[in-house]
PDB file of N, CA and C in Angstrom:
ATOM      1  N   UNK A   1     -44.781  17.102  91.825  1.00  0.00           N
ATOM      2  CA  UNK A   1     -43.981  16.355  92.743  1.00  0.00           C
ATOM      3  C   UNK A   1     -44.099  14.879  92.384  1.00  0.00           C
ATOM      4  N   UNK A   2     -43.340  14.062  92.395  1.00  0.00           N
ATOM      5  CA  UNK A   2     -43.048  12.893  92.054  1.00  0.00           C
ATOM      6  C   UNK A   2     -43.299  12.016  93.486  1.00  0.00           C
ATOM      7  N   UNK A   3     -44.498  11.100  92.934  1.00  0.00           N
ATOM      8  CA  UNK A   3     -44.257  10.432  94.398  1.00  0.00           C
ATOM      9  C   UNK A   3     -43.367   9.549  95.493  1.00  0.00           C
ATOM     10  N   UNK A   4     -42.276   9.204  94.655  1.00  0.00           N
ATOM     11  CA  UNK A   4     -41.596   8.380  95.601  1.00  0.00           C
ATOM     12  C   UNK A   4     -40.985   9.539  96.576  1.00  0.00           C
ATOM     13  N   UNK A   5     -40.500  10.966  95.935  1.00  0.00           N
ATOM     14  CA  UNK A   5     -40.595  11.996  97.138  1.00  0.00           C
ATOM     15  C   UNK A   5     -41.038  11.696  98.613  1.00  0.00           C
ATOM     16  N   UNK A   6     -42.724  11.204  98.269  1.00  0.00           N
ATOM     17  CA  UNK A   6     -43.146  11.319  99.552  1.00  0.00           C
ATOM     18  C   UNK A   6     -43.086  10.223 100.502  1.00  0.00           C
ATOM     19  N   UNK A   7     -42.127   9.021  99.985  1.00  0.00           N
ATOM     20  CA  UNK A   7     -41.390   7.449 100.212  1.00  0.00           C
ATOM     21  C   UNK A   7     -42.806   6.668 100.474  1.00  0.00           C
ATOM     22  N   UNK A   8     -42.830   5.981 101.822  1.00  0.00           N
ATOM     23  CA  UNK A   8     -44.177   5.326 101.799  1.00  0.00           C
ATOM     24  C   UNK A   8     -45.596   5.789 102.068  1.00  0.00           C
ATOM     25  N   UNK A   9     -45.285   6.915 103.212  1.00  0.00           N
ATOM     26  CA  UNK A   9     -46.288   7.933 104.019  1.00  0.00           C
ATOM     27  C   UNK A   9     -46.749   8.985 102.771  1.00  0.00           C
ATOM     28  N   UNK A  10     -47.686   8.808 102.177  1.00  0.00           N
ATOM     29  CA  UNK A  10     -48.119   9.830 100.794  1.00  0.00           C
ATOM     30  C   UNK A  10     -49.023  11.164 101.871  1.00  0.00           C
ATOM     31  N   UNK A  11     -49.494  10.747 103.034  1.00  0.00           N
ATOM     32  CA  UNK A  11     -50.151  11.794 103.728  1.00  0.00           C
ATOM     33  C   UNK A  11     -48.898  12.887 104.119  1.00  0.00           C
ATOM     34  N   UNK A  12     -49.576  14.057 104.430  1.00  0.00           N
ATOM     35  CA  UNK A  12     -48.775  15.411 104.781  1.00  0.00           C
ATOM     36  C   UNK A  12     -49.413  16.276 105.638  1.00  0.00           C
ATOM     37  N   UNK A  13     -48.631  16.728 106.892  1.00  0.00           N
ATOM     38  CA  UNK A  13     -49.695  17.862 107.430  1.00  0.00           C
ATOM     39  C   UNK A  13     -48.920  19.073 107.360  1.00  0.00           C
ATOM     40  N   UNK A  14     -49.678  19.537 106.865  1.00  0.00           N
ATOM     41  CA  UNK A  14     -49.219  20.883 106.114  1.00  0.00           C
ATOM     42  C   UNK A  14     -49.308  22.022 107.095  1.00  0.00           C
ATOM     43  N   UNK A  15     -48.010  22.597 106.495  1.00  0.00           N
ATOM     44  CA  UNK A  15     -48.122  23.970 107.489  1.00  0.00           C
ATOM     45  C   UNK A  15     -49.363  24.782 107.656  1.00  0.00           C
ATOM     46  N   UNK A  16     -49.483  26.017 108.546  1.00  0.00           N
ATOM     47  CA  UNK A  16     -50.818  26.370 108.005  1.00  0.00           C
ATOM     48  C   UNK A  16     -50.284  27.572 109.197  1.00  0.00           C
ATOM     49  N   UNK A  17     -51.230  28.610 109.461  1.00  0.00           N
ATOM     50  CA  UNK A  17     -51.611  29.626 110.381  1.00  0.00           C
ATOM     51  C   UNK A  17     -52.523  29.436 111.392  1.00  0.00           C
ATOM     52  N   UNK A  18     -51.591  29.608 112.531  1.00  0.00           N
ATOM     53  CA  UNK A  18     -52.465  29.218 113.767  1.00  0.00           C
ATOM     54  C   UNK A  18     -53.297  31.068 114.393  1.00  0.00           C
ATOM     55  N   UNK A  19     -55.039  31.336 114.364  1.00  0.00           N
ATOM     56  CA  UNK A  19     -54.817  32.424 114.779  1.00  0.00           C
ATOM     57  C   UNK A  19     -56.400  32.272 115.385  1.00  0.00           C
ATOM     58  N   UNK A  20     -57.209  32.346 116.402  1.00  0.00           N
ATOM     59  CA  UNK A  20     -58.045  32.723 116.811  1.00  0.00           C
ATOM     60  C   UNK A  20     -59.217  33.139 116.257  1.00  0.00           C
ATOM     61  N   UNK A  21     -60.822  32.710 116.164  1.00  0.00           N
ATOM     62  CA  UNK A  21     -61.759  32.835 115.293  1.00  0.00           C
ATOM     63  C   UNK A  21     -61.987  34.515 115.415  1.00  0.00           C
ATOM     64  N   UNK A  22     -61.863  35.672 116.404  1.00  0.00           N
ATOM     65  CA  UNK A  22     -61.129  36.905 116.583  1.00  0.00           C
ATOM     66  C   UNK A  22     -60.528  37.427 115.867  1.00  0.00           C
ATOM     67  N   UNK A  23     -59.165  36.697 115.792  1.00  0.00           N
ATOM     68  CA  UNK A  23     -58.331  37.099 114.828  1.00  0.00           C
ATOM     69  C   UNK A  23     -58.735  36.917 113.489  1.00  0.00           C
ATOM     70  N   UNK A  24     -59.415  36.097 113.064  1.00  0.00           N
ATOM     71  CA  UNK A  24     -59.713  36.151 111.655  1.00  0.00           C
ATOM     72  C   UNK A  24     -60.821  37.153 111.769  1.00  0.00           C
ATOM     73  N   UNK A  25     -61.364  37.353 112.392  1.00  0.00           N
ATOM     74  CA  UNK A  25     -62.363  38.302 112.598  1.00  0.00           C
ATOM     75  C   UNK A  25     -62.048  39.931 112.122  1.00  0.00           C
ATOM     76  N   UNK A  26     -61.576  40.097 112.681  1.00  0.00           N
ATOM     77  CA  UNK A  26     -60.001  41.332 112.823  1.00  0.00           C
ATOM     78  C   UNK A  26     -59.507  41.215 111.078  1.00  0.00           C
ATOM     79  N   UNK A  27     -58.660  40.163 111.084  1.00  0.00           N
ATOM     80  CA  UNK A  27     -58.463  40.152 109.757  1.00  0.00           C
ATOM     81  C   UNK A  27     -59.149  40.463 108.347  1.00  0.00           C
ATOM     82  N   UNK A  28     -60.450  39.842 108.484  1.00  0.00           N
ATOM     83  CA  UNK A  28     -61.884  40.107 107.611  1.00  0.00           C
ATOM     84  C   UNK A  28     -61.818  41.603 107.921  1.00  0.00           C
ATOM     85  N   UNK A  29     -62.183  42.153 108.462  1.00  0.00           N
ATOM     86  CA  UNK A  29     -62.335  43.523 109.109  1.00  0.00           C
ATOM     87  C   UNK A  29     -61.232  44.580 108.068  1.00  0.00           C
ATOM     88  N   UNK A  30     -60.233  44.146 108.567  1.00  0.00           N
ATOM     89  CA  UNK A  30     -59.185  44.950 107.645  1.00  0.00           C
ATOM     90  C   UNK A  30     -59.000  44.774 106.076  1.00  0.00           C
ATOM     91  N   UNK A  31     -59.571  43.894 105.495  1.00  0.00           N
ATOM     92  CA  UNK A  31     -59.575  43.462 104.044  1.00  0.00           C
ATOM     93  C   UNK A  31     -60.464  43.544 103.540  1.00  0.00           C
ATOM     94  N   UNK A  32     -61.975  43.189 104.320  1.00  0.00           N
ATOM     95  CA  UNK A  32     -63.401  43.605 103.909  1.00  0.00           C
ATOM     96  C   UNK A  32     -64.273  44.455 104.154  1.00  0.00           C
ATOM     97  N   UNK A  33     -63.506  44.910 105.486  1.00  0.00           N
ATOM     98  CA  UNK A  33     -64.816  45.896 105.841  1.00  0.00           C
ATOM     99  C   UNK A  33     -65.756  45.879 106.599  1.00  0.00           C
ATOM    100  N   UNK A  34     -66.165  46.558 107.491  1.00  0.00           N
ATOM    101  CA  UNK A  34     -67.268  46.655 108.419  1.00  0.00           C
ATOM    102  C   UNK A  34     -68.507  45.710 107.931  1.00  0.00           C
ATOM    103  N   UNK A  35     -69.218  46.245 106.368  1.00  0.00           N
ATOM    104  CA  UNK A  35     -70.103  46.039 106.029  1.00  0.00           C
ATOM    105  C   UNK A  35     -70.127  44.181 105.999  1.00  0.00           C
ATOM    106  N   UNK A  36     -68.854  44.022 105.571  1.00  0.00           N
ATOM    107  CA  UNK A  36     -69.098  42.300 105.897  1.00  0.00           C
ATOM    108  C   UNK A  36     -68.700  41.536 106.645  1.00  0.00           C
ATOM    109  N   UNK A  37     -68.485  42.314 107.718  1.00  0.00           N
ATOM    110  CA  UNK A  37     -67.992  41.668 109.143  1.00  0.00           C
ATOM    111  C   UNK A  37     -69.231  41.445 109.791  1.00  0.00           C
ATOM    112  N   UNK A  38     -70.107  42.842 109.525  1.00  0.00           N
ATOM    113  CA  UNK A  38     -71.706  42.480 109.820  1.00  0.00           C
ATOM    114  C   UNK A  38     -72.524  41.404 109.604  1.00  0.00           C
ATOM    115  N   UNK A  39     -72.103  40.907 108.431  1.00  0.00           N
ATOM    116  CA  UNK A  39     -73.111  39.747 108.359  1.00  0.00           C
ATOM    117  C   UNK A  39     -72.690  38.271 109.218  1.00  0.00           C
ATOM    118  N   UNK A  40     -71.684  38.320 110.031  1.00  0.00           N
ATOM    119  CA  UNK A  40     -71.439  37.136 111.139  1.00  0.00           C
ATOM    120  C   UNK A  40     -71.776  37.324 112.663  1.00  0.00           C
ATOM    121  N   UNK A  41     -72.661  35.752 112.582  1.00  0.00           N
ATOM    122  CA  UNK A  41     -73.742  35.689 114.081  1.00  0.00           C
ATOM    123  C   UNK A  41     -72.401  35.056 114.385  1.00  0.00           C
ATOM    124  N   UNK A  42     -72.727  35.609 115.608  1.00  0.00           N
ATOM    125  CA  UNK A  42     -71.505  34.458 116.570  1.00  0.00           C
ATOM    126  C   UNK A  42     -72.740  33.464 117.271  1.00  0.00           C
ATOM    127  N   UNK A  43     -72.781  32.418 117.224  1.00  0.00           N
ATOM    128  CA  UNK A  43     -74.102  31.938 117.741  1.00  0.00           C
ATOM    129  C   UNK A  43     -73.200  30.064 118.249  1.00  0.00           C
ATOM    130  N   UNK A  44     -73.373  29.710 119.271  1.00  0.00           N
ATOM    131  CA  UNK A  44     -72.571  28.579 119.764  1.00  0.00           C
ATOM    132  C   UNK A  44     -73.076  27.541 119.230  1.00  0.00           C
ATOM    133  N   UNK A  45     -72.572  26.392 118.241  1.00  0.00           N
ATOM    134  CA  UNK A  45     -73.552  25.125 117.793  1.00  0.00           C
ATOM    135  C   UNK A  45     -72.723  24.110 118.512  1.00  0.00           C
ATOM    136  N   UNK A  46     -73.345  23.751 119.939  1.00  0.00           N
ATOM    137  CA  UNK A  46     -72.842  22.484 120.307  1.00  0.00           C
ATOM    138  C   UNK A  46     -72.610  20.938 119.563  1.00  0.00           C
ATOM    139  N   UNK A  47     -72.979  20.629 118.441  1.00  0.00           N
ATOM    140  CA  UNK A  47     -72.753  19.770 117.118  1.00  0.00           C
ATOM    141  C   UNK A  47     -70.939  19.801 117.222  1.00  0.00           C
ATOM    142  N   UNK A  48     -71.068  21.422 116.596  1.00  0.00           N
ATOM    143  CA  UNK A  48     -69.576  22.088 116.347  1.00  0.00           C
ATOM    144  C   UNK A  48     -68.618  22.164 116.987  1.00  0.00           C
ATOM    145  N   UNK A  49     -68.782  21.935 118.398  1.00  0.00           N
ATOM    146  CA  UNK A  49     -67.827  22.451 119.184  1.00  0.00           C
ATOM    147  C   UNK A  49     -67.532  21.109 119.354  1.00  0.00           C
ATOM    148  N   UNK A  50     -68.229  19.337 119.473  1.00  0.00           N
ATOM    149  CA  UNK A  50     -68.033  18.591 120.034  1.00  0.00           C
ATOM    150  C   UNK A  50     -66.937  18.029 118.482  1.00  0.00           C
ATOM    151  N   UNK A  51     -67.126  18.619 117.672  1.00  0.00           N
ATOM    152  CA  UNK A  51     -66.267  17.606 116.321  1.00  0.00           C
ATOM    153  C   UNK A  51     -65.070  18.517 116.059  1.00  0.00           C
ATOM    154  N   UNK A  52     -65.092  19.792 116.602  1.00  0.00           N
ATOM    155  CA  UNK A  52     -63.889  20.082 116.390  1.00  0.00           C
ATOM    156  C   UNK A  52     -62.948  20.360 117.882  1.00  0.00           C
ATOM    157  N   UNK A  53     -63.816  19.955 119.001  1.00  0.00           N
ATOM    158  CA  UNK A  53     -62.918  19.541 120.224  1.00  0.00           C
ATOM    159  C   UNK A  53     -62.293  17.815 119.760  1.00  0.00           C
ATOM    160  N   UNK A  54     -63.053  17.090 118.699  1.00  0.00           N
ATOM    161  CA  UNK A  54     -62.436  15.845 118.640  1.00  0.00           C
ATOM    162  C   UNK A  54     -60.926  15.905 117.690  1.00  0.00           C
ATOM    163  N   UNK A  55     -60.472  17.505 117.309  1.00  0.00           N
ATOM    164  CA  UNK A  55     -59.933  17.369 115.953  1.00  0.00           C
ATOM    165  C   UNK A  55     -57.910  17.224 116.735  1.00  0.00           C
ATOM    166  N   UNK A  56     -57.624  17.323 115.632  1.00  0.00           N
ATOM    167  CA  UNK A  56     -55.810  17.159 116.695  1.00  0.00           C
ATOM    168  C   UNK A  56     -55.496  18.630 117.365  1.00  0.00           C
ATOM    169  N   UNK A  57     -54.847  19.122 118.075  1.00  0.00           N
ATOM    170  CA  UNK A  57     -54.621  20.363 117.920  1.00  0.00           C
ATOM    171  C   UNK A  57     -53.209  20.645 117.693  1.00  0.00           C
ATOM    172  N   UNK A  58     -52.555  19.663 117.807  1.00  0.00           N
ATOM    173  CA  UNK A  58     -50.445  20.228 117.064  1.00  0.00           C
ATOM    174  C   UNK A  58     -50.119  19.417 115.839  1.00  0.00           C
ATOM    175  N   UNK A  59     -49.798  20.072 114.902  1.00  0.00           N
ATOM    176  CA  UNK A  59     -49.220  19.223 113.446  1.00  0.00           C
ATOM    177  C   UNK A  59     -47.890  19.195 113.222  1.00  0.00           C
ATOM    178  N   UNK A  60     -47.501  18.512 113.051  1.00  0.00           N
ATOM    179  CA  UNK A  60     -45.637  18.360 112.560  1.00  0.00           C
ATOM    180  C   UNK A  60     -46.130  18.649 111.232  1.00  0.00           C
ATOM    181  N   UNK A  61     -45.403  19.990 111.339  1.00  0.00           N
ATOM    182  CA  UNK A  61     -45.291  20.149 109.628  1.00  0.00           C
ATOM    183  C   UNK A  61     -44.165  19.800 108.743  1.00  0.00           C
ATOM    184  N   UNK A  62     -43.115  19.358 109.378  1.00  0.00           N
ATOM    185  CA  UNK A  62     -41.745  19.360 109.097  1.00  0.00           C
ATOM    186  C   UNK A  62     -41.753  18.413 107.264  1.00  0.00           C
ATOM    187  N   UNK A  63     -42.299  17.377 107.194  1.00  0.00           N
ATOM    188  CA  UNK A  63     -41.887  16.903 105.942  1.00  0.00           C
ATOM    189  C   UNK A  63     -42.853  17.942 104.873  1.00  0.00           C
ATOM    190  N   UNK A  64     -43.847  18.196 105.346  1.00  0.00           N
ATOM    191  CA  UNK A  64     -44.306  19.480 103.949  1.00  0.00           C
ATOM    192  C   UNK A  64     -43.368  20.539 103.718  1.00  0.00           C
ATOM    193  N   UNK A  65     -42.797  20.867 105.002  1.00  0.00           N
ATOM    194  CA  UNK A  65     -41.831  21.776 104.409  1.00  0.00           C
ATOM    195  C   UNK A  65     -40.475  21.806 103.843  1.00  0.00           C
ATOM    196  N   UNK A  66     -40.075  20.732 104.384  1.00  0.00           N
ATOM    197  CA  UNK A  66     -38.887  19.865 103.706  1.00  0.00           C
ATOM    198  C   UNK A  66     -39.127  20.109 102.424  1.00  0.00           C
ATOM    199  N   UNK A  67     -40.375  19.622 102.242  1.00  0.00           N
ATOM    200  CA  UNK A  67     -41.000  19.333 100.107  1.00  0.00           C
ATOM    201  C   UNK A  67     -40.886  20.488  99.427  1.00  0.00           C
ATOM    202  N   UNK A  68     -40.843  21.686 100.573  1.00  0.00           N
ATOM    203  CA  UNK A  68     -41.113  22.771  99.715  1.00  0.00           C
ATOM    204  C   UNK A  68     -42.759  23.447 100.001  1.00  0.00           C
ATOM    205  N   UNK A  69     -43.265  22.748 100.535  1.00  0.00           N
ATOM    206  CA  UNK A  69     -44.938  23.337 100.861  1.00  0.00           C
ATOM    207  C   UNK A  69     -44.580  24.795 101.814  1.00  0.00           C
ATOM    208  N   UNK A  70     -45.245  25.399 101.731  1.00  0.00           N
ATOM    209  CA  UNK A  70     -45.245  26.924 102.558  1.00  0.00           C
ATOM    210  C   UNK A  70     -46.731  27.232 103.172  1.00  0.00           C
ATOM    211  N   UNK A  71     -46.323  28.037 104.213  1.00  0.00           N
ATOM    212  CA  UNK A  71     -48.281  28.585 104.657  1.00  0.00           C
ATOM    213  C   UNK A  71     -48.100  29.683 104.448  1.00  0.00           C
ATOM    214  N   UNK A  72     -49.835  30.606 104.510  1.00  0.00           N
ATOM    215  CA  UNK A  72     -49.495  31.417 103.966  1.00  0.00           C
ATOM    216  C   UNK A  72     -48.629  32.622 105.331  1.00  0.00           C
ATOM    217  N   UNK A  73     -48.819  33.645 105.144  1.00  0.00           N
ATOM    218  CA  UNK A  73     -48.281  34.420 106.100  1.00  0.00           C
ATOM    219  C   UNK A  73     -48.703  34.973 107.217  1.00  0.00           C
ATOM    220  N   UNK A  74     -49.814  35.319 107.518  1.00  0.00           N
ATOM    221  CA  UNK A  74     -50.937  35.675 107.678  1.00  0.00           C
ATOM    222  C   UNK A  74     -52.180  35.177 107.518  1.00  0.00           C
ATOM    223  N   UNK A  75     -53.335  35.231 108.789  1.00  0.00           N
ATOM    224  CA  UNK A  75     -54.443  35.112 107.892  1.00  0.00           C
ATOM    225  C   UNK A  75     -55.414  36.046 107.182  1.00  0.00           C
ATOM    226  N   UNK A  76     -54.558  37.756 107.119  1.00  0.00           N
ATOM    227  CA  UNK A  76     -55.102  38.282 105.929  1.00  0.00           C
ATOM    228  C   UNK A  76     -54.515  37.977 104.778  1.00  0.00           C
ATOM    229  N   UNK A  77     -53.658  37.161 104.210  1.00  0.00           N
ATOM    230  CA  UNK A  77     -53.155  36.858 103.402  1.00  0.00           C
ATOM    231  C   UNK A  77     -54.234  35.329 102.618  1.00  0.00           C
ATOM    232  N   UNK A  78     -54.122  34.596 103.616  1.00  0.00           N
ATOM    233  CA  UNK A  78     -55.450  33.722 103.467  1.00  0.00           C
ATOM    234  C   UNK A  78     -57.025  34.810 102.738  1.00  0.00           C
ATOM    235  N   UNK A  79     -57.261  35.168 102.959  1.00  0.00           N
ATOM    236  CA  UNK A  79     -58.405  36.131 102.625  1.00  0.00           C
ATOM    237  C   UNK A  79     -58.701  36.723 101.553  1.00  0.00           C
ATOM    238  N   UNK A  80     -56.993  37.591 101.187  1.00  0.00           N
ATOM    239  CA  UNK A  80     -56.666  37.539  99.948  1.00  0.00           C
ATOM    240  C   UNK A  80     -56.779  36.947  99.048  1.00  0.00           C
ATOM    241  N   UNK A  81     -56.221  35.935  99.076  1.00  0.00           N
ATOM    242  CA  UNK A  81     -56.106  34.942  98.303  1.00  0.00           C
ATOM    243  C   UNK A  81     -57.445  34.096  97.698  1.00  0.00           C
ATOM    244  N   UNK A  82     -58.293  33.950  98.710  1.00  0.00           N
ATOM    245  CA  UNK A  82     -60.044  33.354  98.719  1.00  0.00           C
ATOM    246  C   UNK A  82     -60.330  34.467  97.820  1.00  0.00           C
ATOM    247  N   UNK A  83     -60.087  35.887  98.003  1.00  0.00           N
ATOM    248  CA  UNK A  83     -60.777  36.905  97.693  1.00  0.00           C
ATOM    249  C   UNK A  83     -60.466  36.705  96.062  1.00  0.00           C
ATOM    250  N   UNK A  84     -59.408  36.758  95.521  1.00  0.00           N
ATOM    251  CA  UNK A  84     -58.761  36.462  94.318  1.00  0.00           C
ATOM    252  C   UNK A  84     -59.103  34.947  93.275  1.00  0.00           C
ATOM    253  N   UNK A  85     -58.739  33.892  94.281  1.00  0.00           N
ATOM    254  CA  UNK A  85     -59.054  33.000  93.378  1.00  0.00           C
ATOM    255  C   UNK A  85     -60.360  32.793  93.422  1.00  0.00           C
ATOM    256  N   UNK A  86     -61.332  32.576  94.713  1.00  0.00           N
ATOM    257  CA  UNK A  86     -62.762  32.124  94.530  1.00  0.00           C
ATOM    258  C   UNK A  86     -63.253  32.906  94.252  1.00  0.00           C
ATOM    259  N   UNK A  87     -63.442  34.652  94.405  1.00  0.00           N
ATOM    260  CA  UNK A  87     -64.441  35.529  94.552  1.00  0.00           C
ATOM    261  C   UNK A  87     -63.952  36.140  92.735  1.00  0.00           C
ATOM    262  N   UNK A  88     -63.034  35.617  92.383  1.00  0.00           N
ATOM    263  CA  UNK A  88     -62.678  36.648  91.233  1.00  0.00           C
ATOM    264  C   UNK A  88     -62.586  37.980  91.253  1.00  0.00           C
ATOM    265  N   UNK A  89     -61.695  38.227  92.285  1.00  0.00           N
ATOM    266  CA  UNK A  89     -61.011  39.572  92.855  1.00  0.00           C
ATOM    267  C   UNK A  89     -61.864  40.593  93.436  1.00  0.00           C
ATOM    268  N   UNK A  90     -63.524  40.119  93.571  1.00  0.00           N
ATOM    269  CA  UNK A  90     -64.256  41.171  94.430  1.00  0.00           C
ATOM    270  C   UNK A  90     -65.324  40.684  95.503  1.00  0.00           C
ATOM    271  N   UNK A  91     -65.171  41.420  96.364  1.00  0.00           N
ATOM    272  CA  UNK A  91     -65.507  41.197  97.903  1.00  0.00           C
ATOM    273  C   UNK A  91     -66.828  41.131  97.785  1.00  0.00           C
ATOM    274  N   UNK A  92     -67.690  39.764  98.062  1.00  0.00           N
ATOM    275  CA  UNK A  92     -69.009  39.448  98.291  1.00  0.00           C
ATOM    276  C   UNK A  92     -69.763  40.221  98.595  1.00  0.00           C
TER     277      UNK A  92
END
């Protein structure tokens, strides 16, 4: 992409998948498996909760997608994809 594309504003908030730490839960579940759904504590870190209650919660995605940026479809599709490019196609 060529930057004057992105005129003066070079930042972008990118589309993305909105789905519940559950739902990814669920998701893991169906792509990985019991055996490694097991290894997550649900355990509350008040640290965590106070920096990502500080975070935005609605994004205009509209000029990423204008550009052509896409999310993925799903967040088993997200998973996939981790599973493929970082893991080198096999499940931890």
């Amino acid at each position: 992409m060529k930057a004057d594309a992105l005129q003066p504003r070079i930042n972008l908030n990118m589309p993305g998948v909105c789905c519940t730490v559950g739902e990814q839960i669920a998701a893991l579940r169906r792509i990985a498996g019991d055996k490694v759904v097991a290894r997550i504590r649900r355990a509350p870190d008040p640290f965590v909760a106070r920096m990502v209650a500080g975070w935005p919660s609605r994004f205009d995605p509209r000029r990423a997608l204008a550009l052509g940026f896409r999310a993925e479809r799903s967040f088993d599709d997200i998973i996939r994809v981790h599973i493929e490019d970082d893991l080198g196609g096999k499940i931890a």
